[in-house]
PDB file of N, CA and C in Angstrom:
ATOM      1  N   UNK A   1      68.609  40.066 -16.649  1.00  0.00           N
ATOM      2  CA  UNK A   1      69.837  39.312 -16.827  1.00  0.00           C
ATOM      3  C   UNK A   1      69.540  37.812 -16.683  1.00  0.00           C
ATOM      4  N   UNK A   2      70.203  36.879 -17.143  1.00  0.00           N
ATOM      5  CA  UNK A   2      69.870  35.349 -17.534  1.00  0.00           C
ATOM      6  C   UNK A   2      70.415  35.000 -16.185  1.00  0.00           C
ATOM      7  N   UNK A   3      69.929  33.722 -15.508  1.00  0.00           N
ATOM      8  CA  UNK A   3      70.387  33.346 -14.072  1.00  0.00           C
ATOM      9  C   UNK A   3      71.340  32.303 -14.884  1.00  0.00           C
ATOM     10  N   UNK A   4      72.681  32.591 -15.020  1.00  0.00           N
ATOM     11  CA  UNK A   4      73.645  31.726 -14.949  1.00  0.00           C
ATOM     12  C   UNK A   4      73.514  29.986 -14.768  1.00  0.00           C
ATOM     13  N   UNK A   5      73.863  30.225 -13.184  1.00  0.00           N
ATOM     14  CA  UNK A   5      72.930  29.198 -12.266  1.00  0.00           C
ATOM     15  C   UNK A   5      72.130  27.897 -13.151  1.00  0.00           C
ATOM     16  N   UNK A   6      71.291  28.562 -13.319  1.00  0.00           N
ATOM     17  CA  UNK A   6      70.232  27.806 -14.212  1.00  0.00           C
ATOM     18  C   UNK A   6      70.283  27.490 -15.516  1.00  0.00           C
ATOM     19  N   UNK A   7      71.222  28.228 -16.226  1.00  0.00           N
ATOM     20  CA  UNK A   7      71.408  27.842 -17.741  1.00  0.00           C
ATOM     21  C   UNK A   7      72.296  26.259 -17.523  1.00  0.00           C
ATOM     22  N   UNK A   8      73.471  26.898 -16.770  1.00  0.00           N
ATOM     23  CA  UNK A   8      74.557  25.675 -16.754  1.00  0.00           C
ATOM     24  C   UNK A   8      73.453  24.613 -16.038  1.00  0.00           C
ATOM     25  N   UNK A   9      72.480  24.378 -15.636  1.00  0.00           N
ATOM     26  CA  UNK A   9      72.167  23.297 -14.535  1.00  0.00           C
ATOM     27  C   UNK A   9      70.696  22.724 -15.645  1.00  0.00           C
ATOM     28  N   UNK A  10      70.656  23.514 -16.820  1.00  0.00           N
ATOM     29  CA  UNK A  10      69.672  22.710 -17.792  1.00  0.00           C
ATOM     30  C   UNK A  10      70.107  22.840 -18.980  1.00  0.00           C
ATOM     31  N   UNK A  11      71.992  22.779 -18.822  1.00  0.00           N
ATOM     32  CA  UNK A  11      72.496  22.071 -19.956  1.00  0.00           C
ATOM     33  C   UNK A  11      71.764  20.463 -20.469  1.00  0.00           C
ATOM     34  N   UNK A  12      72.058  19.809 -19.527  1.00  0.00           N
ATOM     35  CA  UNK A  12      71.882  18.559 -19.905  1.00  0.00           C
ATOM     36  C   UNK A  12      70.122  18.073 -20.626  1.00  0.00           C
ATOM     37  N   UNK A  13      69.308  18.972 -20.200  1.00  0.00           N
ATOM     38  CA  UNK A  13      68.068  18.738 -20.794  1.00  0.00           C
ATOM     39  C   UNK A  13      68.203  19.279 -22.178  1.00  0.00           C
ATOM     40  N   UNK A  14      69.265  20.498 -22.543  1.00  0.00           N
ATOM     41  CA  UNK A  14      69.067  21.139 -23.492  1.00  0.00           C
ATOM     42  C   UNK A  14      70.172  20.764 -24.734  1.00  0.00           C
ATOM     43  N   UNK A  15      71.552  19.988 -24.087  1.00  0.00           N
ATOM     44  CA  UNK A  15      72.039  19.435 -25.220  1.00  0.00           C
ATOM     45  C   UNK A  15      71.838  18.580 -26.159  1.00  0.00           C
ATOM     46  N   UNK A  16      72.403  18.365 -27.289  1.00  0.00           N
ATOM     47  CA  UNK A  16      71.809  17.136 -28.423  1.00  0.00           C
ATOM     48  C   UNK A  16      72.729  16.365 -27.958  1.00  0.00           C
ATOM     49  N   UNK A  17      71.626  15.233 -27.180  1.00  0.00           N
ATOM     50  CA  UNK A  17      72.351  14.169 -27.033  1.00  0.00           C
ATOM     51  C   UNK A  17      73.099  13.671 -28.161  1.00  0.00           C
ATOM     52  N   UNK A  18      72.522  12.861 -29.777  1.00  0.00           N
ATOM     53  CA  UNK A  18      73.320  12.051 -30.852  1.00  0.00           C
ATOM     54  C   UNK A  18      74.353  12.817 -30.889  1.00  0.00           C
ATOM     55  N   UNK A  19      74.783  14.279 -30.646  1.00  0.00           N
ATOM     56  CA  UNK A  19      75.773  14.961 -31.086  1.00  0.00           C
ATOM     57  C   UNK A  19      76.765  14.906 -30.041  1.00  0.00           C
ATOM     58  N   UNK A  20      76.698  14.649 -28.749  1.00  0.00           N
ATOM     59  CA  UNK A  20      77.570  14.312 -27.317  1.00  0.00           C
ATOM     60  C   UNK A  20      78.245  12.880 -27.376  1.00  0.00           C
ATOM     61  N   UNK A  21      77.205  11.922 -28.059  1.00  0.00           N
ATOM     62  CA  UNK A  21      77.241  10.626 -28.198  1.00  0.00           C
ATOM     63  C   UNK A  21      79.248  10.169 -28.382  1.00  0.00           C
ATOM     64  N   UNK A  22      79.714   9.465 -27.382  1.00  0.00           N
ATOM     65  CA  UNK A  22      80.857   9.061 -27.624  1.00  0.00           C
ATOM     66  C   UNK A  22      82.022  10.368 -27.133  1.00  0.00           C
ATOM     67  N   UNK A  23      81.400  11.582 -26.892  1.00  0.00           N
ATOM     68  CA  UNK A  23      82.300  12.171 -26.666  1.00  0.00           C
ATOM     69  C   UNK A  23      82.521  12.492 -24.862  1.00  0.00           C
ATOM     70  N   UNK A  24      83.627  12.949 -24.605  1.00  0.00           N
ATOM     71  CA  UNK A  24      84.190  13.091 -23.008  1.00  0.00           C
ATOM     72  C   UNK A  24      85.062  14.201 -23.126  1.00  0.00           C
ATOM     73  N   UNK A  25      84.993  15.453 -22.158  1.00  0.00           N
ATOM     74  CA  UNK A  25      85.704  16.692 -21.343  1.00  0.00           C
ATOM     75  C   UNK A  25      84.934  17.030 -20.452  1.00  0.00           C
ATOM     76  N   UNK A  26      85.555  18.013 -19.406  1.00  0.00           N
ATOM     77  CA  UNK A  26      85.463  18.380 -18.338  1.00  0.00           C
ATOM     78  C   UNK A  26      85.509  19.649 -18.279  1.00  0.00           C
ATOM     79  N   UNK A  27      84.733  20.786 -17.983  1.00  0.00           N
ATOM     80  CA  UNK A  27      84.455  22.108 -18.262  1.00  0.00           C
ATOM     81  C   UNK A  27      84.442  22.634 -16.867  1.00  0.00           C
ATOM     82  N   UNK A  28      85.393  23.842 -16.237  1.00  0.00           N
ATOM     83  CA  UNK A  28      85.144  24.165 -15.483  1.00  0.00           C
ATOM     84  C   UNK A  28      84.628  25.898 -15.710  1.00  0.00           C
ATOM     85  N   UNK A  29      83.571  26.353 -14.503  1.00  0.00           N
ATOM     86  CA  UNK A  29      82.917  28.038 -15.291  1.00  0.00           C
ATOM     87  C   UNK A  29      83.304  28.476 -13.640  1.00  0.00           C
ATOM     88  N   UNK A  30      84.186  29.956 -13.313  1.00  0.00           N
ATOM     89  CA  UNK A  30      84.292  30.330 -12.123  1.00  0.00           C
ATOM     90  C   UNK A  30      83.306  31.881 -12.528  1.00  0.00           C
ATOM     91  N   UNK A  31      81.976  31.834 -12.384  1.00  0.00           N
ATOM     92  CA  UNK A  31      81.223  32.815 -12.302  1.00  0.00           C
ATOM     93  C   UNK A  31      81.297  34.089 -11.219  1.00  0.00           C
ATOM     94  N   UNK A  32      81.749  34.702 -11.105  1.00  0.00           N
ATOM     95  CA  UNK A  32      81.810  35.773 -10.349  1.00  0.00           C
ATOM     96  C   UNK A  32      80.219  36.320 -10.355  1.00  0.00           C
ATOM     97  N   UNK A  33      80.041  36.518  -9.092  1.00  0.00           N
ATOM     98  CA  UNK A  33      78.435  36.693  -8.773  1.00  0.00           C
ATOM     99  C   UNK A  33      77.352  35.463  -8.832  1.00  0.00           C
ATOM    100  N   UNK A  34      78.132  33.991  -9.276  1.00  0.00           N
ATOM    101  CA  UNK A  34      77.014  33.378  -9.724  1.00  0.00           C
ATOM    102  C   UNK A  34      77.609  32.219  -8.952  1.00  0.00           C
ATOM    103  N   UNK A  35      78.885  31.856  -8.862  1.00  0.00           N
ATOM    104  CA  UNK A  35      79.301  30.440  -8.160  1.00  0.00           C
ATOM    105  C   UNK A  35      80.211  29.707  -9.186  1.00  0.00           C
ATOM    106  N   UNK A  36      80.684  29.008  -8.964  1.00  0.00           N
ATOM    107  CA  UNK A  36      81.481  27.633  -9.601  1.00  0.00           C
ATOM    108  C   UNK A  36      81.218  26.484  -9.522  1.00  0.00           C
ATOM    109  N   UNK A  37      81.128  25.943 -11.105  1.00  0.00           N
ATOM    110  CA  UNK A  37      80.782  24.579 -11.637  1.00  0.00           C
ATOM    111  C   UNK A  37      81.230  23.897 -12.704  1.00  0.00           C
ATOM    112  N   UNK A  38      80.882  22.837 -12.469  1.00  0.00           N
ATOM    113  CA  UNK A  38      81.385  21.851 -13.104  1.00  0.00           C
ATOM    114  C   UNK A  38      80.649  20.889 -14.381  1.00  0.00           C
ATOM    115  N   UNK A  39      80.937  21.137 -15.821  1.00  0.00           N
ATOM    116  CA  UNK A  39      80.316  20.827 -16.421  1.00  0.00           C
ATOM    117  C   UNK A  39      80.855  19.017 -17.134  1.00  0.00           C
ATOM    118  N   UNK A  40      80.602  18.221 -16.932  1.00  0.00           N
ATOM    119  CA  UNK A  40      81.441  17.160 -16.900  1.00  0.00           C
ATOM    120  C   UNK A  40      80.943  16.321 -18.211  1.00  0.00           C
ATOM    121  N   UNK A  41      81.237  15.801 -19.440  1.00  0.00           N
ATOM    122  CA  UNK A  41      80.890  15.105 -20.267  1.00  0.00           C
ATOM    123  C   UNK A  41      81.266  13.526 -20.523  1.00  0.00           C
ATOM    124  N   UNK A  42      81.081  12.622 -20.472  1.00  0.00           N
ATOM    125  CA  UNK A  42      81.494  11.260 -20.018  1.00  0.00           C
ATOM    126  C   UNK A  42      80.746  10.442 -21.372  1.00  0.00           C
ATOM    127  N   UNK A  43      81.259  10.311 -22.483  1.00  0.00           N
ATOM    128  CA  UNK A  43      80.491   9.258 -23.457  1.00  0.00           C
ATOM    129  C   UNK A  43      79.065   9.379 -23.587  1.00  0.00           C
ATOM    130  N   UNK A  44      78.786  10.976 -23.816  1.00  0.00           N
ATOM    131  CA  UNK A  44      77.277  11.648 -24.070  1.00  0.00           C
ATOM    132  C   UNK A  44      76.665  11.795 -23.090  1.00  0.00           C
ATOM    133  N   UNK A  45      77.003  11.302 -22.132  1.00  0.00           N
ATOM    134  CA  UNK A  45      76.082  12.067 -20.514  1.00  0.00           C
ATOM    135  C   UNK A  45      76.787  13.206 -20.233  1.00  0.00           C
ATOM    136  N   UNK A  46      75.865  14.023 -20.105  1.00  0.00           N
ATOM    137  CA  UNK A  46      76.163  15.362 -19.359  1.00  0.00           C
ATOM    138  C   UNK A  46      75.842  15.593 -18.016  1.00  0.00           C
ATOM    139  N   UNK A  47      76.434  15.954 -16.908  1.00  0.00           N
ATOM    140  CA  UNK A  47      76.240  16.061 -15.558  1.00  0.00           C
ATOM    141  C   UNK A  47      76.753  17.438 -15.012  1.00  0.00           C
ATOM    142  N   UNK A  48      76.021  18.389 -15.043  1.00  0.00           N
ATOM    143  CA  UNK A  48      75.823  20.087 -13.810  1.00  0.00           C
ATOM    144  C   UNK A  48      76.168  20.068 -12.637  1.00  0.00           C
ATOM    145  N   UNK A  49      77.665  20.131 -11.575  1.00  0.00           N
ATOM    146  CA  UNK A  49      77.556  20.491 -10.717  1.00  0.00           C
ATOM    147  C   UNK A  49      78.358  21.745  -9.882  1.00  0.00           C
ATOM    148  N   UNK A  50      77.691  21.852  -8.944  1.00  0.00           N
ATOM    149  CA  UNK A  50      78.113  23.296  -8.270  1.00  0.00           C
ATOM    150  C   UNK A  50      79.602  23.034  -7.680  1.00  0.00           C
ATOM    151  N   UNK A  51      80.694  23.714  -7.646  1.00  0.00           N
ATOM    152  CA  UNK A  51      81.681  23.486  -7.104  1.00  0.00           C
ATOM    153  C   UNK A  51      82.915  23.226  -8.545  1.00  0.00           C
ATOM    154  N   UNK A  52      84.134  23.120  -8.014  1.00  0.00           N
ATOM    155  CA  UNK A  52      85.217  22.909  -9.153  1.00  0.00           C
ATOM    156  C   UNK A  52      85.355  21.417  -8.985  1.00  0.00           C
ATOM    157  N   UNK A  53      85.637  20.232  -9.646  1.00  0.00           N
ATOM    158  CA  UNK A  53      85.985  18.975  -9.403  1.00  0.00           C
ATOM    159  C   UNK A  53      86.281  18.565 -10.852  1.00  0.00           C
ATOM    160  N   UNK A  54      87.508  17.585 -10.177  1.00  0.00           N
ATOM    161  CA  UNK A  54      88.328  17.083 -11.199  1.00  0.00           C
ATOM    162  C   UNK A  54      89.332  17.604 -11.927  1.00  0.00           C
ATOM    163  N   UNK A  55      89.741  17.577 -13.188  1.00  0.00           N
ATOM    164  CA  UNK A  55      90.805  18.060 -13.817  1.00  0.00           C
ATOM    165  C   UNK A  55      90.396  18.605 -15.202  1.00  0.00           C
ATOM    166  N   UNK A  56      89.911  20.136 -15.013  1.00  0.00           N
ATOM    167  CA  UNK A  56      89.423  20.289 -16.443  1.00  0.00           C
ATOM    168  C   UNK A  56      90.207  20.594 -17.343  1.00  0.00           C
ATOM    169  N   UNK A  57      89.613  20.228 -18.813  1.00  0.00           N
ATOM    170  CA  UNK A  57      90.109  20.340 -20.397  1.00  0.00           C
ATOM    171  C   UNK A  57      90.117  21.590 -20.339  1.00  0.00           C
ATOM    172  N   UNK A  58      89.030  22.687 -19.946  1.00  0.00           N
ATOM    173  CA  UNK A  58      89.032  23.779 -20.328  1.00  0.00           C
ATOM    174  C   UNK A  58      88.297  24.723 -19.136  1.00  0.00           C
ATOM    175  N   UNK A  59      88.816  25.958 -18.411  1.00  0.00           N
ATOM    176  CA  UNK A  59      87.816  26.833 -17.331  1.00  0.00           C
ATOM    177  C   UNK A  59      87.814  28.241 -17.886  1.00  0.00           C
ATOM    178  N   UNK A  60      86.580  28.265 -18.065  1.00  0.00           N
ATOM    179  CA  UNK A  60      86.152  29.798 -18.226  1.00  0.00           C
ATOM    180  C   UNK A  60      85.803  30.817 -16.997  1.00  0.00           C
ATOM    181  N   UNK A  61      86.323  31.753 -16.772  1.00  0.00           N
ATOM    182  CA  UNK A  61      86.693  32.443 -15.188  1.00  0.00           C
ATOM    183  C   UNK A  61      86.034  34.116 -16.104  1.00  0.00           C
ATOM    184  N   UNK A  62      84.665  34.628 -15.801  1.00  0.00           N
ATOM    185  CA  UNK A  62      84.067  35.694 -16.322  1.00  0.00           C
ATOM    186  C   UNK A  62      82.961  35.846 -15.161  1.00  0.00           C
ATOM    187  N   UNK A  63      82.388  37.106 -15.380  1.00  0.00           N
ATOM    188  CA  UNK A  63      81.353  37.420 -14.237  1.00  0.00           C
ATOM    189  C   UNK A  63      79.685  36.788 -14.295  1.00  0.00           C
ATOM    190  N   UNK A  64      78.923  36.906 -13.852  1.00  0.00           N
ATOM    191  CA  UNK A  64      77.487  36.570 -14.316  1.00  0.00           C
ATOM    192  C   UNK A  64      77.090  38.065 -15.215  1.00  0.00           C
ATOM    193  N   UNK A  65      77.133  38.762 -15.593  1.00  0.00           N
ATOM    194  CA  UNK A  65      76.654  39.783 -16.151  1.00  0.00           C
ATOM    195  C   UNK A  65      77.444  39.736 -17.601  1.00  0.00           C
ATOM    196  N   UNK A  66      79.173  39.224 -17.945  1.00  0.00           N
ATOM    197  CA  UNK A  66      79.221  39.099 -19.212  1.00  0.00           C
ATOM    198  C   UNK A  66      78.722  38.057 -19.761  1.00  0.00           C
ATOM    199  N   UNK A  67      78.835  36.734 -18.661  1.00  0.00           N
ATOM    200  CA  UNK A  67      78.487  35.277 -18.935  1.00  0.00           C
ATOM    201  C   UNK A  67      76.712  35.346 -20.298  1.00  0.00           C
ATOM    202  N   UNK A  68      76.126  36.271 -19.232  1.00  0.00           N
ATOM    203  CA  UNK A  68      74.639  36.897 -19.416  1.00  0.00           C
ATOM    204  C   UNK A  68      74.701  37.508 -20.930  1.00  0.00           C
ATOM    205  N   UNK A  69      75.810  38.482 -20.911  1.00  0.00           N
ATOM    206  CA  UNK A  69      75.774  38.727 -22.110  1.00  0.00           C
ATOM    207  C   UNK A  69      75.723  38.407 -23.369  1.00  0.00           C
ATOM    208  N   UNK A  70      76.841  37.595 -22.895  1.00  0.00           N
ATOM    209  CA  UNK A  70      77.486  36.342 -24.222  1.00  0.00           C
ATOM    210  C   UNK A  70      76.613  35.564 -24.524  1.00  0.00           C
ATOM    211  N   UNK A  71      75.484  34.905 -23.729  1.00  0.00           N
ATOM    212  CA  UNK A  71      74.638  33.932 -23.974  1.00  0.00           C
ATOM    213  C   UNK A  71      73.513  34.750 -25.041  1.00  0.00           C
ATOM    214  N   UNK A  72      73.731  36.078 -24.826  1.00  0.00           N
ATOM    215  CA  UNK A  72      72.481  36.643 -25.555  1.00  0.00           C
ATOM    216  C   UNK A  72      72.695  37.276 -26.739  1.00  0.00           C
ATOM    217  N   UNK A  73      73.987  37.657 -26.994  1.00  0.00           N
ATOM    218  CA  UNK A  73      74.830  37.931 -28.443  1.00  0.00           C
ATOM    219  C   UNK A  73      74.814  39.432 -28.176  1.00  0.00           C
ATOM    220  N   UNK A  74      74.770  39.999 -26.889  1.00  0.00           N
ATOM    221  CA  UNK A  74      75.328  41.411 -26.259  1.00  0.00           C
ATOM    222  C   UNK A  74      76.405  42.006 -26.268  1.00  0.00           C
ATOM    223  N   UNK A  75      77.435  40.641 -26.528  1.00  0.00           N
ATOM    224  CA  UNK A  75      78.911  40.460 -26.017  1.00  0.00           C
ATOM    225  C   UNK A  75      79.899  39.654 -26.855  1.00  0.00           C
ATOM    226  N   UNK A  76      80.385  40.064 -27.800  1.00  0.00           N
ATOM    227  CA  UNK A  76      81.143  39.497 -28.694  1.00  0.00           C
ATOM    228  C   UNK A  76      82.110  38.773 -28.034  1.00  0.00           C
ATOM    229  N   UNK A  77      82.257  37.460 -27.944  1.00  0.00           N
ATOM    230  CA  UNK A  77      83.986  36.852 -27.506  1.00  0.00           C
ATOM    231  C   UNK A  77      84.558  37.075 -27.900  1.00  0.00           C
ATOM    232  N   UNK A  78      84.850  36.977 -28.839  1.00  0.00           N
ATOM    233  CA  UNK A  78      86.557  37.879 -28.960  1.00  0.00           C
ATOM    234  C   UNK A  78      87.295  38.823 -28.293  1.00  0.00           C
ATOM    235  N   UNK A  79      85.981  39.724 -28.308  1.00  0.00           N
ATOM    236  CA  UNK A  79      86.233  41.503 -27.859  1.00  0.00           C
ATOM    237  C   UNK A  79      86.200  41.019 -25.694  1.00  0.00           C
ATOM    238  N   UNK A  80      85.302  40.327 -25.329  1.00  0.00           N
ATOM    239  CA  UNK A  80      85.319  40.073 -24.127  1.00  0.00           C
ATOM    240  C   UNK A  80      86.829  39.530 -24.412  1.00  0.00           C
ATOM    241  N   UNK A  81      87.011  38.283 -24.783  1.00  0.00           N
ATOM    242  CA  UNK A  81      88.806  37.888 -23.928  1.00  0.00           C
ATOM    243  C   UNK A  81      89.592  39.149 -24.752  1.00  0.00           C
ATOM    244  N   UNK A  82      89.510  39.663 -25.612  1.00  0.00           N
ATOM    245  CA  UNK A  82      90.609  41.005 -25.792  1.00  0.00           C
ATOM    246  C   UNK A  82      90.801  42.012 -24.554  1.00  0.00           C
ATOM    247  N   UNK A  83      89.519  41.933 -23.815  1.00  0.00           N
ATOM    248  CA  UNK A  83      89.120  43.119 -22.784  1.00  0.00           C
ATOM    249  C   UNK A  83      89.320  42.272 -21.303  1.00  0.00           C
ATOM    250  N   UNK A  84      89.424  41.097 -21.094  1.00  0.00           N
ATOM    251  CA  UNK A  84      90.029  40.440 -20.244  1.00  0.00           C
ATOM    252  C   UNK A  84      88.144  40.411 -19.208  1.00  0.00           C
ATOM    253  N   UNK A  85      87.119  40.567 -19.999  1.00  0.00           N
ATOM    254  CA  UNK A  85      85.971  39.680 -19.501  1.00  0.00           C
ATOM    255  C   UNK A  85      85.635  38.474 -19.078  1.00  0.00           C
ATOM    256  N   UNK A  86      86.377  38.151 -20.081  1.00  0.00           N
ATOM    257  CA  UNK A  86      86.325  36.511 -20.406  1.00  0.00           C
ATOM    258  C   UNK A  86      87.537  35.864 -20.364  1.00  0.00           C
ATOM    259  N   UNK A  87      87.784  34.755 -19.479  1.00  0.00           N
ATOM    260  CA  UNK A  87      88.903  34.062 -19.554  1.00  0.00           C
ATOM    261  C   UNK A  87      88.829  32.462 -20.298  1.00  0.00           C
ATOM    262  N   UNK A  88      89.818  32.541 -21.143  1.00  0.00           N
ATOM    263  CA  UNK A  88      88.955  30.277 -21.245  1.00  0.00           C
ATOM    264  C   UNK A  88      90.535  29.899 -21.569  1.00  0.00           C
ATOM    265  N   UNK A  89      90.550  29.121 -20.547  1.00  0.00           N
ATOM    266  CA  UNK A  89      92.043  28.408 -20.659  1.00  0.00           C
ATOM    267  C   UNK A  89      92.380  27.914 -21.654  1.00  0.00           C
ATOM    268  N   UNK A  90      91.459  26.722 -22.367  1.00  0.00           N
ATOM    269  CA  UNK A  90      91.792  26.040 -23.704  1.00  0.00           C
ATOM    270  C   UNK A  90      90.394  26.536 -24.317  1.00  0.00           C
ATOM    271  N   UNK A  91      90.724  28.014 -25.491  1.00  0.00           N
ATOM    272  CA  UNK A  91      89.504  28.197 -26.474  1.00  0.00           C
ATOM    273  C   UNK A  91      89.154  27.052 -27.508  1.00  0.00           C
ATOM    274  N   UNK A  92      90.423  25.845 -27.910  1.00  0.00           N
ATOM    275  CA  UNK A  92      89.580  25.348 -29.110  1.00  0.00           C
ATOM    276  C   UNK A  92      88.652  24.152 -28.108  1.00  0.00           C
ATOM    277  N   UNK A  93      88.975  23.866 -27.138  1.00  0.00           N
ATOM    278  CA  UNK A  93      87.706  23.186 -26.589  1.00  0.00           C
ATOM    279  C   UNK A  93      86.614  23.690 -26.236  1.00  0.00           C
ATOM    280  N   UNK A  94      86.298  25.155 -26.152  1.00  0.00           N
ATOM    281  CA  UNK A  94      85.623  25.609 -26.058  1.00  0.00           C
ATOM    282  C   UNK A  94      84.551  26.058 -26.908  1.00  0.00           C
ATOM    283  N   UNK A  95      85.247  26.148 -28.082  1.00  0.00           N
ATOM    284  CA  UNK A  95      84.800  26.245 -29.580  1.00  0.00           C
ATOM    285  C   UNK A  95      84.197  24.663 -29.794  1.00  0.00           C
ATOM    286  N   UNK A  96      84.864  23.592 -29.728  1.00  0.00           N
ATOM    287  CA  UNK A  96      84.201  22.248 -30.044  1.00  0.00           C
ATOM    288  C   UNK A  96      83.194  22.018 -29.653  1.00  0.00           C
ATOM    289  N   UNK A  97      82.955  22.584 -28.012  1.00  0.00           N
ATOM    290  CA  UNK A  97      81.395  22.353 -27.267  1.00  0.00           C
ATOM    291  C   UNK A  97      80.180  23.177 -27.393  1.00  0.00           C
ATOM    292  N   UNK A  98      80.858  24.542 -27.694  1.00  0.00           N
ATOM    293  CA  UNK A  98      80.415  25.947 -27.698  1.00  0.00           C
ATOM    294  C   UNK A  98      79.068  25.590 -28.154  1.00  0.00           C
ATOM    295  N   UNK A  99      78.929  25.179 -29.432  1.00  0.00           N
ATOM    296  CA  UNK A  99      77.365  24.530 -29.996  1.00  0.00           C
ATOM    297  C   UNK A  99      76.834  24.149 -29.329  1.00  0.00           C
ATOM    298  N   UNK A 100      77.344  22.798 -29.298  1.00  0.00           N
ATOM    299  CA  UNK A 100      76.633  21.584 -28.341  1.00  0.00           C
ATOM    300  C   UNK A 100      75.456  22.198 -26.979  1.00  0.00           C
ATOM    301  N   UNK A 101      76.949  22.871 -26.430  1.00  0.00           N
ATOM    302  CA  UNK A 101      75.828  23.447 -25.270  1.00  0.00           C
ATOM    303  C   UNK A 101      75.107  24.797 -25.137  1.00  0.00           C
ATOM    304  N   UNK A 102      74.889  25.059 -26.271  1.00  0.00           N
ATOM    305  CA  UNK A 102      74.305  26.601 -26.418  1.00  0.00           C
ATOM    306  C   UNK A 102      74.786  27.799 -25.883  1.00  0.00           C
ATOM    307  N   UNK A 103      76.168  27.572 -26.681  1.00  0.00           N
ATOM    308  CA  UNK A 103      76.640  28.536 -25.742  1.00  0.00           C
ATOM    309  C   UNK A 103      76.888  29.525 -27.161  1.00  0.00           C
ATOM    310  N   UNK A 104      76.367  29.619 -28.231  1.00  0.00           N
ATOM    311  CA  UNK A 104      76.710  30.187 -29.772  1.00  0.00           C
ATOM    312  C   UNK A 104      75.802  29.914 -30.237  1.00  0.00           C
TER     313      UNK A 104
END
C-alpha cells in the first residue's frame, strides 16, 4: 500500500511548477489511518503540512487504503464518492488540481 504520508509531503517536489505558476487554494485531506493535512497553494508555491489549517477551497475525508487506491487506478472516483469512500467537499476544485498534483 502507498504511504499516504509521503505522497502528500513530496507533492511539492513532484508538481509542475510553470503549471501552479500564479495560481492559489487550500486543500484539506482527513486520512483515516494516515493523519490530516494541509495542502496549501500560494502563487505556485506549494507547502505539505500535517494538521488542518486555515480555510479550505476543498477537503477530501477517505481512508489511507482507498486514498492508496485511487492513487494507483484500483479505485475509480466516481464509484468511491457513489460508495461514500471518498468524500471531497468542492469536486470541481478538485478536478482543477487533480493533475497538477498527481492525483490522475
Amino acid at each position: 500500500m502507498l504511504d499516504v504520508k509521503k505522497f502528500l509531503f513530496d507533492l511539492p517536489r513532484k508538481a509542475n511548477a510553470d503549471a501552479l505558476e500564479g495560481l492559489s487554494t487550500l486543500f484539506h485531506f482527513d486520512i483515516a489511518d494516515a493523519g490530516q493535512f494541509t495542502v496549501k497553494l500560494t502563487d505556485g508555491k506549494l507547502e505539505v503540512s500535517e494538521g488542518l489549517s486555515g480555510e479550505a477551497t476543498c477537503k477530501v475525508t477517505t481512508t489511507a487504503e482507498s486514498f492508496s487506491k485511487l492513487l494507483s487506478g484500483d479505485l475509480n472516483p466516481m464509484m468511491a464518492m457513489m460508495t461514500g469512500k471518498l468524500k471531497i467537499s468542492n469536486p470541481g476544485e478538485m478536478l482543477k488540481y487533480a493533475k497538477m498534483f498527481g492525483l490522475m
